[in-house]
Protein backbone atom coordinates (compact mmCIF):
# COMPACT_ATOMS: atom_id res chain seq x y z
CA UNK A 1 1.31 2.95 -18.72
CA UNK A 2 0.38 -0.22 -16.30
CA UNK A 3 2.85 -0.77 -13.01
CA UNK A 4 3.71 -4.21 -14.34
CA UNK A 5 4.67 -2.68 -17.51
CA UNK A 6 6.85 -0.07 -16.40
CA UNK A 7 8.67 -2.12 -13.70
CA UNK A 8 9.23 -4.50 -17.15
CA UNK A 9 11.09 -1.88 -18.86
CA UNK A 10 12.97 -0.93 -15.31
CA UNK A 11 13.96 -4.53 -15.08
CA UNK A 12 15.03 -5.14 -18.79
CA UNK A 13 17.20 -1.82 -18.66
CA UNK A 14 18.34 -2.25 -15.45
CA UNK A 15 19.88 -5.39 -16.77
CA UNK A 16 21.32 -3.47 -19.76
CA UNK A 17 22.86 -1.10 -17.55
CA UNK A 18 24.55 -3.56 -15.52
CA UNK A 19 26.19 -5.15 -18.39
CA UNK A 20 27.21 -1.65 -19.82
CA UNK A 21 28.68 -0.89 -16.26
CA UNK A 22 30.82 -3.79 -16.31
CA UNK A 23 33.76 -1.68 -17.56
CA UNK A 24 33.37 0.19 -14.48
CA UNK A 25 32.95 3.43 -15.39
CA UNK A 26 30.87 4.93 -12.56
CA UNK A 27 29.81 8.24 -14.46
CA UNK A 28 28.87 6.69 -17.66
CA UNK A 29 26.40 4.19 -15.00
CA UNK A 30 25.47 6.87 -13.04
CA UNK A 31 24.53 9.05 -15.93
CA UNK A 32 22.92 6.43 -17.72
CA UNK A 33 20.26 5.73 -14.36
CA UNK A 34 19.81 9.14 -13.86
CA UNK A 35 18.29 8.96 -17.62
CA UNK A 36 16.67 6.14 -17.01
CA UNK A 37 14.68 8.03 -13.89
CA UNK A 38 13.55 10.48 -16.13
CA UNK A 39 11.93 8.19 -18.25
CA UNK A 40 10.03 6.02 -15.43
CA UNK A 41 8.95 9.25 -14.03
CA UNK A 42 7.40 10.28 -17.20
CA UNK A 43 5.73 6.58 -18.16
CA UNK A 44 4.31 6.71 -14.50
CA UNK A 45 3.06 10.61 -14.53
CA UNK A 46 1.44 9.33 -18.09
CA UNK A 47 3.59 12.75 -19.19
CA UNK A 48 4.18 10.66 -22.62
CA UNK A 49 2.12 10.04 -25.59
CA UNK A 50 0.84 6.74 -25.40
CA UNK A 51 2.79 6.30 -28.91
CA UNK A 52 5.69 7.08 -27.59
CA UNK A 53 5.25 4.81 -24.68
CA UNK A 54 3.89 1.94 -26.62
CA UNK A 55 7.54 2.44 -29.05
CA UNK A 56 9.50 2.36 -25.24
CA UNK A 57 7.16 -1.20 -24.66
CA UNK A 58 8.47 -2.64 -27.99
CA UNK A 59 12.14 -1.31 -27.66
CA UNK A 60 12.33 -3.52 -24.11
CA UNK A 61 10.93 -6.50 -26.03
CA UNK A 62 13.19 -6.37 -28.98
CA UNK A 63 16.24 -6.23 -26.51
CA UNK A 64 14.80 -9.41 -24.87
CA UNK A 65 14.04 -10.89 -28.28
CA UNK A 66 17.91 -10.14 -28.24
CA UNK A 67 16.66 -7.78 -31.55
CA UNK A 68 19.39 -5.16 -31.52
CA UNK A 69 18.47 -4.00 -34.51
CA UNK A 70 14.78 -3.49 -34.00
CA UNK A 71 15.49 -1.76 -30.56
CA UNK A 72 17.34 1.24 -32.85
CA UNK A 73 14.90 1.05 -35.41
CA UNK A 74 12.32 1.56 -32.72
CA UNK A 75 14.21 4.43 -31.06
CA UNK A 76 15.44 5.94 -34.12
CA UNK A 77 11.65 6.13 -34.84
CA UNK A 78 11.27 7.75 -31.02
CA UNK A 79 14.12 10.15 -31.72
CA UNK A 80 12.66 11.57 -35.11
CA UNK A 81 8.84 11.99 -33.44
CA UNK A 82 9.51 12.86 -29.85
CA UNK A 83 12.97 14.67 -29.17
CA UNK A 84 12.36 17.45 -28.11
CA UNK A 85 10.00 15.84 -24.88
CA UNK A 86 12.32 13.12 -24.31
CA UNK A 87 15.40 13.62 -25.21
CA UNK A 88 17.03 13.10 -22.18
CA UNK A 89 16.02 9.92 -21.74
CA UNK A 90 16.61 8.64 -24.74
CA UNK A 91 20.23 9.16 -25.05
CA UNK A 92 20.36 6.70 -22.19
CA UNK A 93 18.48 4.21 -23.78
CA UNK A 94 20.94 4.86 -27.09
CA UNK A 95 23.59 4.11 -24.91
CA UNK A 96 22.33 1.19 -23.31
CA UNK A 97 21.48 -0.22 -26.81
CA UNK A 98 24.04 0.43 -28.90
CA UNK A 99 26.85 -1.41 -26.53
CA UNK A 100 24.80 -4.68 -28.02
């Protein structure tokens, strides 16, 4: 995946996290980022399929589209394809998504 792209993503659920954070739970945020790492580590090693990656692409632009719906749809889809490589960080993105 591009740079641009994946600092996109970083900034679209870095702004998710913040808003989930506001209830100040610490854990649940640092949790939550930790996630998050794993899943810019693996877009930037190009250790994902490009499917998967491409799904991760349209999940941040459905949250900006303000598309709740579509973002689970989209990482339902991620879930039932790609668990077992990424399920890690995709319980943090369920969490960031479902607080919507």
């Amino acid at each position: 995946m591009a740079q641009h792209d994946i600092e996109h993503c970083k900034s679209v659920f870095g702004m998710l996290l913040d808003a989930s954070s506001q209830d100040g739970n610490v854990k649940k945020r640092e949790d939550i980022a930790k996630r998050l790492e794993d899943l810019y580590s693996k877009l930037a090693s190009g250790a994902m399929k490009t499917p998967a990656s491409q799904k991760v692409l349209q999940i941040v632009k459905a949250v900006e589209a303000q598309d709740v719906a579509g973002a689970k749809n989209l990482h339902k889809e991620l879930t039932n394809s790609d668990w077992d490589t990424n399920k890690n960080w995709l319980v943090g993105v369920q969490r960031l998504i479902n607080r919507g």
